[in-house]
Structure formats: structure tokens, C-alpha cells
Protein backbone atom coordinates (compact mmCIF):
# COMPACT_ATOMS: atom_id res chain seq x y z
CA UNK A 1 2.78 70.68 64.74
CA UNK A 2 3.60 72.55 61.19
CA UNK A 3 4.65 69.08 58.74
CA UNK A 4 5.98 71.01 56.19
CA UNK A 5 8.67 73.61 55.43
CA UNK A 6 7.85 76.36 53.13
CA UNK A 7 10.27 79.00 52.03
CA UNK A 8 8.98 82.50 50.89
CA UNK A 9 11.36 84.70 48.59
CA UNK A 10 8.49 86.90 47.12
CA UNK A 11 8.61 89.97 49.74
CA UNK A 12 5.20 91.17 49.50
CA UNK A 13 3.28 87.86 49.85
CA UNK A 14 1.80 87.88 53.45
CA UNK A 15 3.21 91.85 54.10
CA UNK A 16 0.47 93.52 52.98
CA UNK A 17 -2.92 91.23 53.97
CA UNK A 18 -2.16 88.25 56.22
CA UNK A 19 -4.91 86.22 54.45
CA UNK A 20 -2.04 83.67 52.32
CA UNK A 21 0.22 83.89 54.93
CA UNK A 22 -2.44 82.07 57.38
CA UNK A 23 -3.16 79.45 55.56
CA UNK A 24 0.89 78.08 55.17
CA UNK A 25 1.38 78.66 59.00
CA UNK A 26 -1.36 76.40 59.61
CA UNK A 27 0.63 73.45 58.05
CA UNK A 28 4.20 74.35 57.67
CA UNK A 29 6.98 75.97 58.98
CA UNK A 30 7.80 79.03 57.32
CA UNK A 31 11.01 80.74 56.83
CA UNK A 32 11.54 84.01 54.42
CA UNK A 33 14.02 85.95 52.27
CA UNK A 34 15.74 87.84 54.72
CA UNK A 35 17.30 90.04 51.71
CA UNK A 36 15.03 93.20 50.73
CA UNK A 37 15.74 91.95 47.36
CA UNK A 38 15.36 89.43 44.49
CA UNK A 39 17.40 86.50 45.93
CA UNK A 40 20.73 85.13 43.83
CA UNK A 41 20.99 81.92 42.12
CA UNK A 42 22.97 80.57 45.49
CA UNK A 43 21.09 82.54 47.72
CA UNK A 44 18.41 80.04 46.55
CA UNK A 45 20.22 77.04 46.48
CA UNK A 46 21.66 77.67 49.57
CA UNK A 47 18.05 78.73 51.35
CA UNK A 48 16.15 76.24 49.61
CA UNK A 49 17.41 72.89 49.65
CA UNK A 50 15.26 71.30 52.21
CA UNK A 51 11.99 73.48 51.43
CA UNK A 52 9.06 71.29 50.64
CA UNK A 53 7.61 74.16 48.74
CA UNK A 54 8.60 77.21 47.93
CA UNK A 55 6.43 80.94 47.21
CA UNK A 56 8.74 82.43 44.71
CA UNK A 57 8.45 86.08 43.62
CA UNK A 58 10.46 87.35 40.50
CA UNK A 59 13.78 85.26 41.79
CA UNK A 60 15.19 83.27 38.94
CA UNK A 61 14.76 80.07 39.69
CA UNK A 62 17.28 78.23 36.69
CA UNK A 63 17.82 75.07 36.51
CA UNK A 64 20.47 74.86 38.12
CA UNK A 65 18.86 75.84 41.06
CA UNK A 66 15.51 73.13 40.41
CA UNK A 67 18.33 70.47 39.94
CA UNK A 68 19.70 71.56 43.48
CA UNK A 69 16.47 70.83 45.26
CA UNK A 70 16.24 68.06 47.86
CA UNK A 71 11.96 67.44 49.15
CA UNK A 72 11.03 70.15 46.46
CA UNK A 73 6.99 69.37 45.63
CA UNK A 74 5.94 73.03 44.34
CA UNK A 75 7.36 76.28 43.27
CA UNK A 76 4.18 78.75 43.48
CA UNK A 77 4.63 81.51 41.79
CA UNK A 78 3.27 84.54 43.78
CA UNK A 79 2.75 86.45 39.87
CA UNK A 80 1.24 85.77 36.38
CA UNK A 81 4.41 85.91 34.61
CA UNK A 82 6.65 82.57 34.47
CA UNK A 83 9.66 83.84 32.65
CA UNK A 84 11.76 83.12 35.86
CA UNK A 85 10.44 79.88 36.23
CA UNK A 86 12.88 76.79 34.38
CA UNK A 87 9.30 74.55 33.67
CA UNK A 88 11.41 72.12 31.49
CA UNK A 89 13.87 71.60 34.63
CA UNK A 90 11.07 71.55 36.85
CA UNK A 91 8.78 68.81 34.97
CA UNK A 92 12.14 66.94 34.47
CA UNK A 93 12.43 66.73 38.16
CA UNK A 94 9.05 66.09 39.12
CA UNK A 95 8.33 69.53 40.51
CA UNK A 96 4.75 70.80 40.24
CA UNK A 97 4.91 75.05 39.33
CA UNK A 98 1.35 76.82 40.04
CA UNK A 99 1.22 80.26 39.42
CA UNK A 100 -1.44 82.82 39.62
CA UNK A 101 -3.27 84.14 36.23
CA UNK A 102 -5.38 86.50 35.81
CA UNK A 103 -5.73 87.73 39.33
CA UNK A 104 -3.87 91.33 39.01
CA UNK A 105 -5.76 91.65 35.63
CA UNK A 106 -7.67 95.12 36.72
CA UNK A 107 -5.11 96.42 38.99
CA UNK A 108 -2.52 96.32 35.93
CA UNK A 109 -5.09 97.72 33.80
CA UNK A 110 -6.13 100.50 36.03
CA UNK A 111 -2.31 101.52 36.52
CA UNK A 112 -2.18 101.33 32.55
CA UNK A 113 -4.65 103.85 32.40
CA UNK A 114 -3.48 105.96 35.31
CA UNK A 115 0.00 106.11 33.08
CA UNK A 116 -1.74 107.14 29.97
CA UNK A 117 -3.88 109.64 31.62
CA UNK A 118 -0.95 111.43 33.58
CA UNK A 119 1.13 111.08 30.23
CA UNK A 120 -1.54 112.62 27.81
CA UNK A 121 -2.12 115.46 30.87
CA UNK A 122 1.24 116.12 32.00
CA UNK A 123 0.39 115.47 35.33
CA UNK A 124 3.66 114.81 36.65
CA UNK A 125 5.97 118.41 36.05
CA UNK A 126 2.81 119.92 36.47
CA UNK A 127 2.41 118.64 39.88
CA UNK A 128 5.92 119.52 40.71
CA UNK A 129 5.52 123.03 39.04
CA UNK A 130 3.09 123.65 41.26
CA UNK A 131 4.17 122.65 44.44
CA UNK A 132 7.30 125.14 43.71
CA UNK A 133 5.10 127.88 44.03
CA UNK A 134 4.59 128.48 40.32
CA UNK A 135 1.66 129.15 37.64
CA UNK A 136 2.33 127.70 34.39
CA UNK A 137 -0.70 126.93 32.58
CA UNK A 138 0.01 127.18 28.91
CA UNK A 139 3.48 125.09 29.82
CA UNK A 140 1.46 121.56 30.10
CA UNK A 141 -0.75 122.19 26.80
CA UNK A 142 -2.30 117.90 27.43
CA UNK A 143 -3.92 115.72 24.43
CA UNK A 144 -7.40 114.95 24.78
CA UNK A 145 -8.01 111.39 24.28
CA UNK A 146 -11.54 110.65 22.26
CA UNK A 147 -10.73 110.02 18.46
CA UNK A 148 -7.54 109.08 19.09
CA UNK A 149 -6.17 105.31 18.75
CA UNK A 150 -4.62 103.52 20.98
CA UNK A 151 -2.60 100.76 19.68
CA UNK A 152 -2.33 97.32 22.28
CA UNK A 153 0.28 95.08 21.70
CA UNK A 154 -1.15 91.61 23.84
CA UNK A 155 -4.57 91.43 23.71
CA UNK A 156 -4.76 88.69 26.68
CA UNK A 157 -6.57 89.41 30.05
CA UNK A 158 -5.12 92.59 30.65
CA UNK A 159 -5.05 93.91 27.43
CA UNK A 160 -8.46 93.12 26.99
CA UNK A 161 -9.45 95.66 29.76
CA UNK A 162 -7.12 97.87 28.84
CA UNK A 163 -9.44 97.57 25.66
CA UNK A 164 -12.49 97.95 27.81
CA UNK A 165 -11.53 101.08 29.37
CA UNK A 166 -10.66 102.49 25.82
CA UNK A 167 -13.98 102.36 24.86
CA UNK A 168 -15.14 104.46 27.41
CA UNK A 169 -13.32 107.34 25.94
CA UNK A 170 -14.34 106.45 22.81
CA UNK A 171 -10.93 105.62 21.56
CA UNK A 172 -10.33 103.93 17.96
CA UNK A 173 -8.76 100.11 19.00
CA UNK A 174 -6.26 98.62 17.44
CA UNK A 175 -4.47 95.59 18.84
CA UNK A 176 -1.50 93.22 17.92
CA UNK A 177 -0.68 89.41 18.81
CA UNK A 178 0.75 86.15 17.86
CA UNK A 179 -2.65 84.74 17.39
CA UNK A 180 -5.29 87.14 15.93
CA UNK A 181 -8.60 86.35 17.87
CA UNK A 182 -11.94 87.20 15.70
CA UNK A 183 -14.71 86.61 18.11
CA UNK A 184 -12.92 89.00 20.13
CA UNK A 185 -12.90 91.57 17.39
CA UNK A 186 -16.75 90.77 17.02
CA UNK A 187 -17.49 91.01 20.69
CA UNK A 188 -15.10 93.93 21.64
CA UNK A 189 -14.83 96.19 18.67
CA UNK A 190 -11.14 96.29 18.33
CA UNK A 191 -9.44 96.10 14.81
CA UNK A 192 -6.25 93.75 14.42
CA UNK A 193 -3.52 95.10 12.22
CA UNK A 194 0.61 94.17 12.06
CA UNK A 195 2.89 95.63 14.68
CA UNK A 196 4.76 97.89 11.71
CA UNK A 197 0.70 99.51 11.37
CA UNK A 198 -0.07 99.36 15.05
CA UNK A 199 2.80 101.28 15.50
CA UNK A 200 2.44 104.07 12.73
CA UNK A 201 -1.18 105.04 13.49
CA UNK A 202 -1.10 104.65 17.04
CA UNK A 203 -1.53 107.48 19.40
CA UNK A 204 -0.72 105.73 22.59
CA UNK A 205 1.36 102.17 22.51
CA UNK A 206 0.93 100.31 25.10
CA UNK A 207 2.29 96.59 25.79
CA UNK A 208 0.68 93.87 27.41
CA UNK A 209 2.81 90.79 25.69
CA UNK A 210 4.40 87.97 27.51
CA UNK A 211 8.45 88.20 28.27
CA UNK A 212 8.88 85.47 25.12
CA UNK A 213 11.97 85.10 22.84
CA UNK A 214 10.10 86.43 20.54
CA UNK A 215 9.10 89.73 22.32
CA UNK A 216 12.48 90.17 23.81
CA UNK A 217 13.69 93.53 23.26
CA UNK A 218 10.42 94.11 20.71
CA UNK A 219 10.39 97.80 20.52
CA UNK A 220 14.23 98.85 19.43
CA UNK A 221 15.07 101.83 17.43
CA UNK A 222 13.64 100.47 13.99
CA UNK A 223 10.10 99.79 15.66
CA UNK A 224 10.36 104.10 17.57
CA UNK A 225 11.23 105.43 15.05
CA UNK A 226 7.96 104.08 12.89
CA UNK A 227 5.80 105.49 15.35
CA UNK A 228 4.29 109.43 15.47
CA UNK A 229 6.26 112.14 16.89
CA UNK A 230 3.37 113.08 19.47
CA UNK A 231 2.85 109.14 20.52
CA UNK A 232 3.30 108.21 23.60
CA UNK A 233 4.62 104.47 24.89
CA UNK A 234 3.07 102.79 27.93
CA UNK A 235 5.01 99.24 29.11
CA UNK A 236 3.39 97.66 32.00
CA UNK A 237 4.30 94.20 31.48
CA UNK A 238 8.01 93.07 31.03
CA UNK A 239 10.91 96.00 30.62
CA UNK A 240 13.31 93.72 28.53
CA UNK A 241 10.66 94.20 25.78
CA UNK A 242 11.59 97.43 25.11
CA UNK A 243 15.03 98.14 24.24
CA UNK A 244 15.79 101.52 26.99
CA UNK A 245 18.88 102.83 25.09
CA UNK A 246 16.94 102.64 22.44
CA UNK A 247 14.29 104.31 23.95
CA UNK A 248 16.24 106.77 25.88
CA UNK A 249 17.39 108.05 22.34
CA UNK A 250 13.70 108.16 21.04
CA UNK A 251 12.58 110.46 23.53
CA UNK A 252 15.59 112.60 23.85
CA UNK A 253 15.40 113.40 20.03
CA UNK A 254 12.07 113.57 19.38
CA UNK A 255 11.05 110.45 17.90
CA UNK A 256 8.26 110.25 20.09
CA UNK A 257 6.92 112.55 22.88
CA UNK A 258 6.61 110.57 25.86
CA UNK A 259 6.90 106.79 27.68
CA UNK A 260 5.60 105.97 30.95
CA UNK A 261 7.08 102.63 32.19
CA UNK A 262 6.38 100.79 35.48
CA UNK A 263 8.87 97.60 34.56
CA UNK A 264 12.66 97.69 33.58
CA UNK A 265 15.36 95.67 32.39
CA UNK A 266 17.51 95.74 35.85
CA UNK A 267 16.89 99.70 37.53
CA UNK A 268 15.83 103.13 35.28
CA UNK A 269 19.15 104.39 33.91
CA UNK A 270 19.96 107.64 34.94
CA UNK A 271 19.54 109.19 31.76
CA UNK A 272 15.66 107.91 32.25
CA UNK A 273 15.48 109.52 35.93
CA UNK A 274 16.53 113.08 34.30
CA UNK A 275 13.64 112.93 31.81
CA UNK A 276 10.85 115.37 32.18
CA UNK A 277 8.83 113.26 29.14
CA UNK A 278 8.84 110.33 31.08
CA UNK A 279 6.50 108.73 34.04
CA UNK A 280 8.27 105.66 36.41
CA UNK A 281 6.79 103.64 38.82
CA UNK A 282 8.70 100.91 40.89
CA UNK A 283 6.97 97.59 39.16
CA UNK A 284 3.41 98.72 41.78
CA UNK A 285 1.24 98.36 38.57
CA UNK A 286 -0.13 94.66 40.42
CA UNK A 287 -0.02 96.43 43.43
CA UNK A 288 -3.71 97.04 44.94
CA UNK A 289 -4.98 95.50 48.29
CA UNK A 290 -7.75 93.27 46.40
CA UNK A 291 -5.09 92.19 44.06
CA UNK A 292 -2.54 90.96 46.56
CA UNK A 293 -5.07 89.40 48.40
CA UNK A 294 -6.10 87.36 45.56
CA UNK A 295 -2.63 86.28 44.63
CA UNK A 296 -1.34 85.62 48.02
CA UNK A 297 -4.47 83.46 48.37
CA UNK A 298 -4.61 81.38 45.61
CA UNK A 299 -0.77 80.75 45.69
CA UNK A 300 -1.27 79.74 49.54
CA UNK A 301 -4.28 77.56 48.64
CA UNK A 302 -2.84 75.75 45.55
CA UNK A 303 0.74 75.04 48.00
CA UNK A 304 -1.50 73.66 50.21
CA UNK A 305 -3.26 71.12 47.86
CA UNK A 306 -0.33 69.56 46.43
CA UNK A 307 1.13 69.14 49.76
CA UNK A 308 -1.82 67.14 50.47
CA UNK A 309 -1.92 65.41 47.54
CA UNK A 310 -4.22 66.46 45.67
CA UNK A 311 -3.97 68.30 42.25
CA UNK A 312 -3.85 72.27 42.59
CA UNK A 313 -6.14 74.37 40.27
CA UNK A 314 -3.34 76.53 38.57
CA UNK A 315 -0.78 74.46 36.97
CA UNK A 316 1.91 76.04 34.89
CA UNK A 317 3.52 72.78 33.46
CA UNK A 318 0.82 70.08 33.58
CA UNK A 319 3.00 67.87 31.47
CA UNK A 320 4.90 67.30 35.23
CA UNK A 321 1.70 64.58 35.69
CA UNK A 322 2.85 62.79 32.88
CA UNK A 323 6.36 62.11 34.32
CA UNK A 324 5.19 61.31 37.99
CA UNK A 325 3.06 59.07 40.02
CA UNK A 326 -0.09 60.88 42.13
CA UNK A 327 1.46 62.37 44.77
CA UNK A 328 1.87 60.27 48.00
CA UNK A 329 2.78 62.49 50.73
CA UNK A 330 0.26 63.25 53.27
């Protein structure tokens, strides 16, 4: 008989390939988000409090819901990003957080490029011009891509192969971070420069950064208005880093001539929907069979471990060892 209870909030893990999903049922009891939705603060608290572990999508999960927890042992994180997560009010408590990096690395990247292509191509009103029965050629004049830079703000794991793919269309690299990185420079061929440059000479902008206080609403109306008139912005990583009404201005004026976004601040604004310079995609850029299957896996695998008591192989806040004992639950 299942030992454990395990609560799942993140709505695709086990929907899609039954691989993670397997692996919990064969220890715990399972119980899901009933909501097709992110779950509220007491949604969670109310759901969660006698949840040995829990597989938590993009819910926020504050501290005051950690502090609520009863026989709370892990919060995995089915996703890379942790910006949801308290860690601080989870190490406080004890509370191992895995999550699962690097494993929608490609998939993000490939959607990236998918974005940039369909942006530089027009592939969207041309699509729908078509399909109405019409023949409009010269209307979707595109921007061929080889020459051109392409400016990368985050050069981690996906920006990297964001990189990658650059090269094969022989694009000039430029990237920006915190920390500027030269073997990678060496080994990849990619120039670093400031954001202010990144931004001036850059062709296509496209963001791979962390959701930090730092890189919270990054890109405002200063930063839009630096860049080219025919540039095109590509955010695939966190929507509060770009600042929409700011953005929404940018485009509808001519500061620059297109954005193709797959994350958002809460949903598109109207204003966004209306745009025929702008691509949207309902947050699917991590969303590939292989990819899922990876994350629901590893999520399902490192739950399982520190339910057993041993130490799981992604650990978000490893400081949580220093505050607690080995685990003892078997």
C-alpha cells in the first residue's frame, strides 16, 4: 500500500507521458489540482497541508504557504525556473526544493528560433492572408538573417544554444550577462558587450535571463527605444522582464518592428492580441514530448529519493542540509 501522499498542482506533469506519473503511484497516494489553473495562495494551504511532497508547477508557493505545511519533505519543482519557490522559507523549515535544470534546454531553444524565424518571415498574417483566399506577395517583404546580429541577453544553457543555432546562419553573436564568461567566448565565438550596446546593434533581442530583482521589468521604454527601428524582440523566458505597456507603445509607434513573446506578466493585454507585428504563444516554448518526459521524470525520481532518505540529485537550496539531520523516514 502507497506510504506517502503526494500532491500535484503542475497540470501537465503525468498528462502528456505517464512515465513520472508511474513512478509516484508506486509509493504514494496521489491527489491533483482539480483547478485548470495556477492554484491560490489558500488553495495551497488548504490542499497541501498533509502532503508529504508536493510536484509544484508555476503556483507561488510564499512563505506563508511553506510555514503552513504539516509532513512537508519536498517541493519538486516540475520547471527550471524557481522564482515561485520561497527557498529561504523552505530551508528555514527544513524543506528540501529539487527542481529540474537544464532539461527543456533545446525545446526552449528550438521555440526561440521558431519565433525568430516566423518574425523575420512574417509567417503569421501571411498564413492568415492566405487562408482568406488572398495573394499578397510583396505585402510580407521578410529579413534574411546571415550578417545580421543577434543580440542574447542570458547566455546560460539555453542561451547558449540559442547561440549554437545562430551560427548556423552565420549570424554575428553578441551576448549580455551578470557574469561575462571568456572560455565561452573562446569556445563559442560570441562577443560580450553591455546591455545599452547589445541593444543598439542588435538585429534580433532575444532574452534568456533569470526572473531576478535585477532583471525585473529589464526592457522598459528607455532600454526600446535604444534599439533599431527594424529589430525585432524575442522573450522566451520570464514576461515580467519586459515591461508590456512599455512594449505595447514600442511597437505601436515604431520604435521597433516586431516582438514575439511566449511568457507574460499575468495574460496578453488586448492591445497585444490586436497587433499584426506581434507573434504569442501560451508559455508551450518547454513544451515537446522528450522535454516533458525528462522533467516529469527527474522531478518523480528526485521525490522519490528524499522520501526514502536519501539525497536527491537536483537540489535548489542545499544549504537546507545544513539546518537538518539526514533524513529518517523510510
Amino acid at each position: 500500500m502507497p506510504t506517502f501522499r503526494v500532491y500535484i498542482t503542475a497540470r501537465s506533469f503525468g498528462k502528456i507521458v505517464p512515465d513520472g506519473l508511474k513512478i509516484l503511484e508506486n509509493i504514494a497516494e496521489i491527489k491533483r489540482n482539480p483547478y485548470n489553473r495556477p492554484m491560490t495562495e489558500e488553495e495551497l494551504i488548504q490542499n497541501l497541508k498533509d502532503a508529504d511532497a508536493v510536484v509544484l508547477g508555476i503556483d507561488k508557493c510564499s512563505r506563508k504557504v511553506i510555514e503552513s505545511f504539516k509532513h512537508m519533505k519536498v517541493i519538486g519543482r516540475h520547471g527550471v525556473g524557481l522564482d515561485n519557490v520561497d527557498l529561504d522559507a523552505a530551508t528555514e523549515k527544513g524543506i528540501i526544493v529539487t527542481y529540474t535544470p537544464h532539461v527543456n534546454a533545446d525545446s526552449v531553444a528550438d521555440h526561440t528560433w521558431a519565433l525568430i524565424l516566423a518574425l523575420a518571415r512574417k509567417i503569421t498574417p501571411a498564413d492568415a492572408s492566405t487562408k482568406a483566399g488572398l495573394w499578397e506577395g510583396t505585402k510580407f517583404i521578410g529579413m534574411e538573417l546571415p550578417g545580421k546580429n543577434i543580440g542574447i541577453i542570458g547566455l546560460g544553457n539555453i542561451g547558449q544554444r540559442v547561440a549554437n543555432r545562430a551560427g548556423g546562419f552565420n549570424m554575428n553573436i553578441l551576448y549580455y550577462r551578470r557574469h561575462r564568461n571568456d572560455a565561452l567566448e573562446r569556445e563559442m565565438g560570441v562577443k560580450y558587450v553591455d546591455l545599452e550596446r547589445l541593444l543598439r546593434e542588435s538585429d534580433i533581442v532575444t532574452i534568456h535571463a533569470a526572473l531576478t530583482p535585477e532583471t525585473r521589468r529589464m526592457i522598459g521604454a528607455r532600454e526600446l527605444r535604444m534599439m533599431k527601428k527594424t529589430a525585432l524582440l524575442i522573450n522566451t523566458a520570464r514576461g515580467e522582464i519586459v515591461d508590456e505597456k512599455a512594449l505595447i507603445q514600442a511597437l505601436r509607434e515604431g520604435w521597433i518592428a516586431g516582438a514575439a513573446l511566449d511568457v507574460f506578466e499575468g495574460k496578453p493585454s488586448k492591445q497585444l492580441l490586436k497587433m499584426d507585428n506581434v507573434i504569442l504563444t501560451p508559455h508551450i516554448a518547454a513544451y515537446t514530448f522528450e522535454a516533458l518526459r525528462r522533467m516529469d521524470t527527474m522531478v518523480a525520481e528526485d521525490i522519490v529519493k528524499v522520501l526514502a532518505g536519501r539525497k536527491p540529485e537536483h537540489v535548489a537550496n542545499p544549504k537546507v542540509y545544513e539546518k537538518r539531520p539526514a533524513p529518517t523516514w523510510h
